[in-house]
C-alpha atoms as a PDB file:
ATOM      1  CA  UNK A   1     231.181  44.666 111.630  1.00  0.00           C
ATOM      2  CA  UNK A   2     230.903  47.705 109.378  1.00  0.00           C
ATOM      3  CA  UNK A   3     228.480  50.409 110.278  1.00  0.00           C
ATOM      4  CA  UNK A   4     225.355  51.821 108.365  1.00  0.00           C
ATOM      5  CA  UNK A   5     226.136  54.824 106.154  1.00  0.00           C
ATOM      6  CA  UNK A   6     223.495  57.581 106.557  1.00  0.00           C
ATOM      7  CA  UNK A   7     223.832  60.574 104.201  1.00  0.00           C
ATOM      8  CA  UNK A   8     220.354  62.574 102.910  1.00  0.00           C
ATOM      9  CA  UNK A   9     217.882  59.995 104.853  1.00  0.00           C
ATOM     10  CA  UNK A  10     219.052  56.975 103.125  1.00  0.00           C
ATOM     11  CA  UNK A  11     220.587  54.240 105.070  1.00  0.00           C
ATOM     12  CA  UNK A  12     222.654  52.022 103.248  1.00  0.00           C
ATOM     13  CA  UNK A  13     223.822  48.405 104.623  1.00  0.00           C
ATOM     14  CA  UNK A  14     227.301  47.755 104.112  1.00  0.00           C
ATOM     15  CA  UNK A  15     226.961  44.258 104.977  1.00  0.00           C
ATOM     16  CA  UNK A  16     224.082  43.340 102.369  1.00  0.00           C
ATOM     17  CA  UNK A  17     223.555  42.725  98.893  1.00  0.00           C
ATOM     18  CA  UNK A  18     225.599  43.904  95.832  1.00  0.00           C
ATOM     19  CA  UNK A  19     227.000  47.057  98.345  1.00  0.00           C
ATOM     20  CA  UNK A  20     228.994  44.820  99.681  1.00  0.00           C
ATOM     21  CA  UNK A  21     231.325  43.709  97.175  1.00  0.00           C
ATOM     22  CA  UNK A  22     231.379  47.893  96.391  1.00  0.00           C
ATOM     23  CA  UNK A  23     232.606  48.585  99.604  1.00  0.00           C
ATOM     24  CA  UNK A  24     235.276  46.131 100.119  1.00  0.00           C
ATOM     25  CA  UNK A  25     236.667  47.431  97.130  1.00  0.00           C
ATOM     26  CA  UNK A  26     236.741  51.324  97.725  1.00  0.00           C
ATOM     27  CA  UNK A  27     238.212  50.209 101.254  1.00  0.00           C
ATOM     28  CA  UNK A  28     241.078  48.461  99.296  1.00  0.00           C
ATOM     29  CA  UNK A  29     241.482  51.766  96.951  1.00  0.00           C
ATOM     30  CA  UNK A  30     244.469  54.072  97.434  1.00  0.00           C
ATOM     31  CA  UNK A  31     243.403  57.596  95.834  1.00  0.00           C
ATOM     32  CA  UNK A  32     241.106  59.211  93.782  1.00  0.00           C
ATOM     33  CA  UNK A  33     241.689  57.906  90.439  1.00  0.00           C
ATOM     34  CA  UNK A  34     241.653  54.090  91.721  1.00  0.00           C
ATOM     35  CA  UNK A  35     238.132  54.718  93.373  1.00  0.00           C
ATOM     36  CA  UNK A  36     236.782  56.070  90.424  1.00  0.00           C
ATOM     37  CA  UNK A  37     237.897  53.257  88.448  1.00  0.00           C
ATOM     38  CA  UNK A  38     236.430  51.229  91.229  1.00  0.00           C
ATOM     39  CA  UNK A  39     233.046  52.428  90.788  1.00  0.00           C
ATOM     40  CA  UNK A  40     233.164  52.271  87.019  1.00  0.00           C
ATOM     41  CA  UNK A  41     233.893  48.207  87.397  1.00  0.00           C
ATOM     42  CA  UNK A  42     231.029  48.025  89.635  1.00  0.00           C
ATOM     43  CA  UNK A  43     228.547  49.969  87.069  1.00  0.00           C
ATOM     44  CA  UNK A  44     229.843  48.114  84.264  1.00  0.00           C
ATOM     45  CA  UNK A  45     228.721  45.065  85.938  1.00  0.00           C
ATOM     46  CA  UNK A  46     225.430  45.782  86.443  1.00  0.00           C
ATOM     47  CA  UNK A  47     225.029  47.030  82.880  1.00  0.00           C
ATOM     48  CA  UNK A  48     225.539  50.699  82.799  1.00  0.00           C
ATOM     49  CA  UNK A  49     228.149  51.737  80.386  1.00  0.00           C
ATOM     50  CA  UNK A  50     229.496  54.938  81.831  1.00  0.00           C
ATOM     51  CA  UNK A  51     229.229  57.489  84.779  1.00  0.00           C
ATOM     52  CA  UNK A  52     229.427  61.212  85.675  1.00  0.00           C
ATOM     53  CA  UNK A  53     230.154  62.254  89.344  1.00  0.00           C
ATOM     54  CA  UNK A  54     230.386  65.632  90.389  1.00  0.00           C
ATOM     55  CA  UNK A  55     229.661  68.137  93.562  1.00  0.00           C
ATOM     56  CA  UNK A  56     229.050  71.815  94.300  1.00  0.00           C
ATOM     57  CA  UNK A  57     231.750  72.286  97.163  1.00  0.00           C
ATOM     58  CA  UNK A  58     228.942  74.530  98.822  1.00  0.00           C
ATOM     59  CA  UNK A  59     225.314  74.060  98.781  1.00  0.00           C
ATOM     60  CA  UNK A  60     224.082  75.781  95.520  1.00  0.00           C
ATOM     61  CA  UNK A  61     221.870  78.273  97.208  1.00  0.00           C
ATOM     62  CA  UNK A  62     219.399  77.912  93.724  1.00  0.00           C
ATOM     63  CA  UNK A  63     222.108  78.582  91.214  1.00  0.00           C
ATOM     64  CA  UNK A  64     223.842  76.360  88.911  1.00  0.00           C
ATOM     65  CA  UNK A  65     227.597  77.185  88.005  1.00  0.00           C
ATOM     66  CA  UNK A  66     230.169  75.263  86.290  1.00  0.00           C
ATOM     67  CA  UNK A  67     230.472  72.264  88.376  1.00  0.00           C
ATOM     68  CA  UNK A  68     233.248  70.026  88.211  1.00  0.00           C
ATOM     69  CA  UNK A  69     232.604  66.643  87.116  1.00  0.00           C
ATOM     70  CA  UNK A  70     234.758  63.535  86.858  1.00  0.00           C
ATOM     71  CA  UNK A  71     233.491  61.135  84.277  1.00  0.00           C
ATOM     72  CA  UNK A  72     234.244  57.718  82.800  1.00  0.00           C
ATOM     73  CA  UNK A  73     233.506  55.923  78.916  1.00  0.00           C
ATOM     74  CA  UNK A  74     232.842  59.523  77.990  1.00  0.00           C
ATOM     75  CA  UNK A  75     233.616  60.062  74.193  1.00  0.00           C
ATOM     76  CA  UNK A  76     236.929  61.981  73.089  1.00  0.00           C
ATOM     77  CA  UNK A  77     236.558  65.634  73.349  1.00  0.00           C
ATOM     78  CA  UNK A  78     233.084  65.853  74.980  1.00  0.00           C
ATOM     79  CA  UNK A  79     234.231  68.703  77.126  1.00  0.00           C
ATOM     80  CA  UNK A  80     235.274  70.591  74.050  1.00  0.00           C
ATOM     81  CA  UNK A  81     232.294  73.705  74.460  1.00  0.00           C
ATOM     82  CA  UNK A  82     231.136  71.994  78.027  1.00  0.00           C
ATOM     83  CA  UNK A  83     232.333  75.423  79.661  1.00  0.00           C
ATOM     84  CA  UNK A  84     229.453  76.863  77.237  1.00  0.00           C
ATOM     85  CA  UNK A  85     227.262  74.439  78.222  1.00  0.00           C
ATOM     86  CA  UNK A  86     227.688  73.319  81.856  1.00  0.00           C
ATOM     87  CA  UNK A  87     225.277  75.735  84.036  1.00  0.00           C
ATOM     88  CA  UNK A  88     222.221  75.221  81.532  1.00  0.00           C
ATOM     89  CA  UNK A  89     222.371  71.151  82.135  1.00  0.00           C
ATOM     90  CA  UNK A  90     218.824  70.105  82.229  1.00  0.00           C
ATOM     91  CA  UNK A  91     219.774  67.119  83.786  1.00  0.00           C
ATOM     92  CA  UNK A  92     221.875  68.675  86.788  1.00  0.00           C
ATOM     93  CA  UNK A  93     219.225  71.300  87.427  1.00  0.00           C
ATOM     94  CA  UNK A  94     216.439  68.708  87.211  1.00  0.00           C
ATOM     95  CA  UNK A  95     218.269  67.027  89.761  1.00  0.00           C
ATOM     96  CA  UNK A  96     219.786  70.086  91.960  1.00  0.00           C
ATOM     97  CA  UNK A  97     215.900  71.221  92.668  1.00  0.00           C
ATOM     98  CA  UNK A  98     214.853  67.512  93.496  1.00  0.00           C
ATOM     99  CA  UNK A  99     215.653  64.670  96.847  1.00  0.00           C
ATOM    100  CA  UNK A 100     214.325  61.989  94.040  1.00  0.00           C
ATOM    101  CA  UNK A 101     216.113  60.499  90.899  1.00  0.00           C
ATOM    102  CA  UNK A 102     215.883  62.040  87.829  1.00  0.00           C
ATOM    103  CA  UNK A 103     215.033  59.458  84.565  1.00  0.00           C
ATOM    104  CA  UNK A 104     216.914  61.496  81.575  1.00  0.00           C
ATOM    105  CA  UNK A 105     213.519  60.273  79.867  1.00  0.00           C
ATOM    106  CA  UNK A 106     211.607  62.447  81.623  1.00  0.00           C
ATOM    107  CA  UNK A 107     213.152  65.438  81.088  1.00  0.00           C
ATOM    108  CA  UNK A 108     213.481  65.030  77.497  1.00  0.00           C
ATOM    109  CA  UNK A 109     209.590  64.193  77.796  1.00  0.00           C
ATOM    110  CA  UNK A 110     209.323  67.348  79.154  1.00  0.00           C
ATOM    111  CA  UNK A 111     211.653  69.651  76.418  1.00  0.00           C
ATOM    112  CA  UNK A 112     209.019  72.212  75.970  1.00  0.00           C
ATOM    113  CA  UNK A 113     209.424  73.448  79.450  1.00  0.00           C
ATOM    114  CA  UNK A 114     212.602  74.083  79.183  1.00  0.00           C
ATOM    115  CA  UNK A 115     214.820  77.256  77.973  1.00  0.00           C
ATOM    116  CA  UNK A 116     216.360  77.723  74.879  1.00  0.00           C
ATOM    117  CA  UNK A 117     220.310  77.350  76.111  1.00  0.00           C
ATOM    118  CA  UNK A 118     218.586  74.167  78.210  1.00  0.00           C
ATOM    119  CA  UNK A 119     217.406  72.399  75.017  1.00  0.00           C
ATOM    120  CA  UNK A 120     221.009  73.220  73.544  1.00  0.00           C
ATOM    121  CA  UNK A 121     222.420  71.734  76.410  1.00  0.00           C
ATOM    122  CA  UNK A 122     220.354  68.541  75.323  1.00  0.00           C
ATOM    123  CA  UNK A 123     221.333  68.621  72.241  1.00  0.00           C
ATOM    124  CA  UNK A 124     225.003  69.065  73.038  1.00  0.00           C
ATOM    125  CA  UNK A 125     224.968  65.381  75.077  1.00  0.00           C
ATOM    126  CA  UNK A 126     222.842  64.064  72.830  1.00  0.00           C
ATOM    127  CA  UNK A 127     225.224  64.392  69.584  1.00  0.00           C
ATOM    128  CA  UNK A 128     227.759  62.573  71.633  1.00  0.00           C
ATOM    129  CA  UNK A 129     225.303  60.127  72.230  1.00  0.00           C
ATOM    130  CA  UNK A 130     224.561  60.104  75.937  1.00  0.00           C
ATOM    131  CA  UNK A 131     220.965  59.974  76.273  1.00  0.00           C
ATOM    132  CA  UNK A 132     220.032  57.422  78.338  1.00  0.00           C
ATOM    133  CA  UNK A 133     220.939  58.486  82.110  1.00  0.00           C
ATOM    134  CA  UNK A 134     219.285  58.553  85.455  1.00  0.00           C
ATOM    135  CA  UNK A 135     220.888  61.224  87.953  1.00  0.00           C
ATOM    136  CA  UNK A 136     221.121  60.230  91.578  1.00  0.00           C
ATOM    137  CA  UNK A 137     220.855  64.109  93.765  1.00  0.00           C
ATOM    138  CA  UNK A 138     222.982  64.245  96.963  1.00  0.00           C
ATOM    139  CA  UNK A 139     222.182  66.275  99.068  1.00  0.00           C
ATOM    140  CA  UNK A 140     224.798  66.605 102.214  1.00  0.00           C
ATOM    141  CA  UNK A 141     222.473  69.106 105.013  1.00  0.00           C
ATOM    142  CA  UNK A 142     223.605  72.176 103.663  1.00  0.00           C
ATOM    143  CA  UNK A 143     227.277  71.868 103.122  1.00  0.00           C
ATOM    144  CA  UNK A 144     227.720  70.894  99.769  1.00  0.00           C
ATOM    145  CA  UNK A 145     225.113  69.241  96.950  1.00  0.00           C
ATOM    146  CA  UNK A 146     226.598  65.881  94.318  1.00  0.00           C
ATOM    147  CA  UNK A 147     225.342  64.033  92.271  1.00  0.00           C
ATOM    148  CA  UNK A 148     226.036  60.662  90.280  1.00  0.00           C
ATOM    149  CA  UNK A 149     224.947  60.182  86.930  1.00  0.00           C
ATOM    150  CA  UNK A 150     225.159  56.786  85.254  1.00  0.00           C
ATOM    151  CA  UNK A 151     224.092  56.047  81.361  1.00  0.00           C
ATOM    152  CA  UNK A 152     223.729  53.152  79.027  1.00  0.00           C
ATOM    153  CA  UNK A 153     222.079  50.288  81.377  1.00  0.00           C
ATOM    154  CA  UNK A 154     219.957  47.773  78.521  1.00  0.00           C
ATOM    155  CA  UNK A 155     217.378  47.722  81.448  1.00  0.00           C
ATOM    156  CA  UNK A 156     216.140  50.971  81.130  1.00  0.00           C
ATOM    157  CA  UNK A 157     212.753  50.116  78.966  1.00  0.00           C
ATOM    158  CA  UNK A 158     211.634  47.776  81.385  1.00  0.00           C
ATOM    159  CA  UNK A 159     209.725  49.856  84.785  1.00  0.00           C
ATOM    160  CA  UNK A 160     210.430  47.005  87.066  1.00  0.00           C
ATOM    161  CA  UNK A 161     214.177  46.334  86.598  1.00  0.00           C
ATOM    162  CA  UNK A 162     214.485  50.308  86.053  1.00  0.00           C
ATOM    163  CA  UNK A 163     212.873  51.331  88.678  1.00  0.00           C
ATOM    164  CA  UNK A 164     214.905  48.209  91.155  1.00  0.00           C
ATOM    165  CA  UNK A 165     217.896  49.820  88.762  1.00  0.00           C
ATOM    166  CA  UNK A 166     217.209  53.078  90.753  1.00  0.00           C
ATOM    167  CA  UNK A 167     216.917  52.374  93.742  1.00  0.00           C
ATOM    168  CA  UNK A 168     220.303  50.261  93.308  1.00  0.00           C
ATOM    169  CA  UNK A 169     221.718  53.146  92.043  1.00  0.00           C
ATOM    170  CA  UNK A 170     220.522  55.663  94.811  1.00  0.00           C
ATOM    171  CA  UNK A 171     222.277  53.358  97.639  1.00  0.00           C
ATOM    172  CA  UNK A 172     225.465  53.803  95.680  1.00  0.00           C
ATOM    173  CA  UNK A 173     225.264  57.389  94.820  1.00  0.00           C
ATOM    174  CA  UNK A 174     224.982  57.831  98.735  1.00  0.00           C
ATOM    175  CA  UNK A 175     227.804  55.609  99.873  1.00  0.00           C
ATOM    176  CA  UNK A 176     230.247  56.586  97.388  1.00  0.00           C
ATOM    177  CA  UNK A 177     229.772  60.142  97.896  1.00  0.00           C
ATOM    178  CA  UNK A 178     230.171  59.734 101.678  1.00  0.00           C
ATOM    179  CA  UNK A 179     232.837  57.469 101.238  1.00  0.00           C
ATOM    180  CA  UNK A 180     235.226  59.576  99.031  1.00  0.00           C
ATOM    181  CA  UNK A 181     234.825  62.675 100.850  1.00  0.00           C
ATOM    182  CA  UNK A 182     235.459  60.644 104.140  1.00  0.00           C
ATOM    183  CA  UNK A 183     238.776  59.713 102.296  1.00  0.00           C
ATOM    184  CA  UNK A 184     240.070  62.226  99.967  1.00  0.00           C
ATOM    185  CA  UNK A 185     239.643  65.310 102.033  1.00  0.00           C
ATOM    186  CA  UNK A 186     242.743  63.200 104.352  1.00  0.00           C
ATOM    187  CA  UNK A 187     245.286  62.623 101.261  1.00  0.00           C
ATOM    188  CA  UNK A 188     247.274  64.944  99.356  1.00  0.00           C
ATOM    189  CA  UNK A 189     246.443  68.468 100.020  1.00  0.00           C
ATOM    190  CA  UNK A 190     249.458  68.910 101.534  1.00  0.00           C
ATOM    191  CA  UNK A 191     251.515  67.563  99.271  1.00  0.00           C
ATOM    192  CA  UNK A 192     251.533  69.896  95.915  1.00  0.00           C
ATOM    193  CA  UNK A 193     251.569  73.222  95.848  1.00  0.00           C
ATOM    194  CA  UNK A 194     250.423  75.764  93.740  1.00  0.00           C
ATOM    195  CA  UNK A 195     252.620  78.953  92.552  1.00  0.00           C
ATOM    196  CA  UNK A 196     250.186  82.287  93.693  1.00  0.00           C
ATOM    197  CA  UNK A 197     249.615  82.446  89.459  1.00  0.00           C
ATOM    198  CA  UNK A 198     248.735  78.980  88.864  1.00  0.00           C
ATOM    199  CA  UNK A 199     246.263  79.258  91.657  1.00  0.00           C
ATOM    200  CA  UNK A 200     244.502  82.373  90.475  1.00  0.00           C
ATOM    201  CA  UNK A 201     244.353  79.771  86.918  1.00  0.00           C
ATOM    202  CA  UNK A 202     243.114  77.065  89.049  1.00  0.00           C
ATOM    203  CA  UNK A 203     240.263  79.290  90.541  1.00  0.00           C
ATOM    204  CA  UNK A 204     238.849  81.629  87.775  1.00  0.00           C
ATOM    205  CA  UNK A 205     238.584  78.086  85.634  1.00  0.00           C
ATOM    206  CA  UNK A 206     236.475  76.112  88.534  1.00  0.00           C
ATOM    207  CA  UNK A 207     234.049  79.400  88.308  1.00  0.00           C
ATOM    208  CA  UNK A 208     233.478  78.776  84.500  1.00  0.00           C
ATOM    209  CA  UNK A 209     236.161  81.269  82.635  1.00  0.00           C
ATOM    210  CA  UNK A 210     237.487  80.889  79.448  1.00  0.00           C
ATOM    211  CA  UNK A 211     241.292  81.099  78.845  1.00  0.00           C
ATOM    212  CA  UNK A 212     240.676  84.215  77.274  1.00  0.00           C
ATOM    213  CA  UNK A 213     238.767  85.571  80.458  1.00  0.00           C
ATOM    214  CA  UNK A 214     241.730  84.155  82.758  1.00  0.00           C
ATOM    215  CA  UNK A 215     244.154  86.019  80.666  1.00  0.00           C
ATOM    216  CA  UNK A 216     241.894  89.442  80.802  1.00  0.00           C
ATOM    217  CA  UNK A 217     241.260  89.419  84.478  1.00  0.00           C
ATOM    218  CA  UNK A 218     245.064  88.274  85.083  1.00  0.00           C
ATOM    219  CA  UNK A 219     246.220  91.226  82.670  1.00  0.00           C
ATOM    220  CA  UNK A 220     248.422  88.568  81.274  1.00  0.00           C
ATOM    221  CA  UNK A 221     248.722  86.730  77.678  1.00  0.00           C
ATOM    222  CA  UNK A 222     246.071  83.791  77.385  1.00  0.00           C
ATOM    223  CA  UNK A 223     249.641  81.775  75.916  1.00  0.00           C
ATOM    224  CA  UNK A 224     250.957  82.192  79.372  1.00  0.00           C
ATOM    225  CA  UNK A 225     247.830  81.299  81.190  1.00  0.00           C
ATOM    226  CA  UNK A 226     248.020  77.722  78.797  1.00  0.00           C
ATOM    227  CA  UNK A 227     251.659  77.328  80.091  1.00  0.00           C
ATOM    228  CA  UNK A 228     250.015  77.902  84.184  1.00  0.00           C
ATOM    229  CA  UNK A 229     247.765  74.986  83.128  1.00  0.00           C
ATOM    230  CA  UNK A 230     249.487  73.110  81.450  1.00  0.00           C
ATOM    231  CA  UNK A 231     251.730  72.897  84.784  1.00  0.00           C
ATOM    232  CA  UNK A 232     248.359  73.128  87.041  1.00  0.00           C
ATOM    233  CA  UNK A 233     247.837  69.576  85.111  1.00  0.00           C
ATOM    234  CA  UNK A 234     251.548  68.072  85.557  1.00  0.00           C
ATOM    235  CA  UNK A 235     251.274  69.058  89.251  1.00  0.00           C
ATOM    236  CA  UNK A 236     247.785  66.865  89.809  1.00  0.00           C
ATOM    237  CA  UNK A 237     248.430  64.234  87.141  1.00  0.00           C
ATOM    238  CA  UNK A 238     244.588  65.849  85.253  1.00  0.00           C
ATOM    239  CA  UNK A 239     243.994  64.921  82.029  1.00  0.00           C
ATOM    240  CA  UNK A 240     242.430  68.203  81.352  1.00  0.00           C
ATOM    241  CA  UNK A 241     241.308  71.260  82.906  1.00  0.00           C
ATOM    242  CA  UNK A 242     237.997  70.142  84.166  1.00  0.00           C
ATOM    243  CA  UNK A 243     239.740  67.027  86.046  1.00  0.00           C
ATOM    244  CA  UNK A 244     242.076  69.551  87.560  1.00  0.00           C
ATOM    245  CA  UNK A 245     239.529  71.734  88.933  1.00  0.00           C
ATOM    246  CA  UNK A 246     237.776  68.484  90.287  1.00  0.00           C
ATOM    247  CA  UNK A 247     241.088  67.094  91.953  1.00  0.00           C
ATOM    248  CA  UNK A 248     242.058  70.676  93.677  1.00  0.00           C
ATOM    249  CA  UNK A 249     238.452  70.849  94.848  1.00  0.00           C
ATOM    250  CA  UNK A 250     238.787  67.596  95.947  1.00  0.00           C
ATOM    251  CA  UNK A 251     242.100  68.024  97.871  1.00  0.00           C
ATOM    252  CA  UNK A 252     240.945  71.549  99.065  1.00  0.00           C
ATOM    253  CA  UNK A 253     243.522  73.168  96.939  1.00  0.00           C
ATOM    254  CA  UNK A 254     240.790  75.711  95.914  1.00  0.00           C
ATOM    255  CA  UNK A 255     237.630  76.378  97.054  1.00  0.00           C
ATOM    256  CA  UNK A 256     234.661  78.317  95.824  1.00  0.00           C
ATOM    257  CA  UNK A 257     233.251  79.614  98.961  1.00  0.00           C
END
């Protein structure tokens, strides 16, 4: 018999109800990319169209940097001017400051309270038409803060399926987060490694910098920071720079700390 998970004060049952089919899957999962794809299959089936899953690999301490994200359905592109974006997410902070869900509804309800780079930030996932979200916090006791974010679910104008929705989706945010870090943290990390260069890359990136910036502080040409990742990405199979940060956090190939 499986154990209870307990992670933030919420106990989740891994023997009961749709958890269970959730679990036996992420059990049969071999790395990263297949549990993602795991969890997208089990949102898709109960109606949401697409997730976001990401994690401050420290507790935030009231700040809100560029935190990776792994994300699935998204549109082509939509990290294009994310890096301009990221740390003014209404939705993350909304969420970062709270223990409860946060109904994207709500906040956009709420648009005159926020700043000026916060309402761009809005506007930014709005145009790529993401608007209809609900963002699960996760907080792990002061060692690191995640979060799950799922959009899309034709249930969300109805309060008694959204708010059973919710609570659905709470129960997962908790057990997947517990449940990849449980996993991850034991796979790869010793298996690629990371020239002194590309890891400088790697690191100035997960804090937010631009190529340009990388190529400043590095006193090299931003061409030759492309080439470091551009390898950075061969190395962790990442389809882009933001997935690469997330899978060397992930593997504790860099940390922010």
């Amino acid at each position: 018999m499986k154990p209870t998970i307990v992670s933030s004060g919420y106990v989740v049952d891994q023997e009961e109800g749709p958890l269970a089919r959730l679990t036996e899957d992420l059990d049969r999962a071999s790395g990263l990319e297949e549990r993602l794809d795991v969890l997208h299959d089990f949102l898709q089936s109960l109606g949401w169209k697409q997730f976001v899953y990401g994690w401050s690999s420290g507790p935030l301490g009231g700040q809100c940097g560029n935190v990776p994200v792994l994300v699935r359905a998204f549109p082509t592109n939509w990290d294009r001017q994310w890096d301009r974006h990221s740390r003014h997410d209404p939705y993350f902070l909304s969420a970062a400051n709270s223990r409860r869900p946060v109904r994207w509804s709500d906040v956009q309800n709420s648009a005159d309270l926020l700043t000026a780079p916060q309402r761009d930030c809005m506007h930014y996932i709005s145009d790529l038409g993401l608007t209809d979200g609900i963002t699960v916090p996760v907080h792990v006791h002061g060692r690191r803060f995640a979060f799950l974010t799922a959009l899309g679910t034709e249930c969300s104008a109805q309060d008694a399926c959204r708010q059973e929705m919710t609570a659905l989706l709470t129960m997962v945010a908790h057990y997947f987060d517990n449940h990849l870090w449980a996993t991850t943290e034991q796979m790869v990390a010793g298996q690629i490694a990371l020239s002194p260069r590309e890891h400088q890359c790697l690191v100035w990136s997960a804090y937010g910098k631009t190529i340009e910036d990388i190529a400043a502080i590095l006193d090299i040409s931003a061409e030759t920071v492309r080439v470091y990742l551009k390898r950075i990405n061969q190395k962790l199979a990442a389809a882009n720079r933001t997935h690469a940060v997330a899978k060397a956090l992930h593997m504790g190939l860099i940390s922010l700390n």
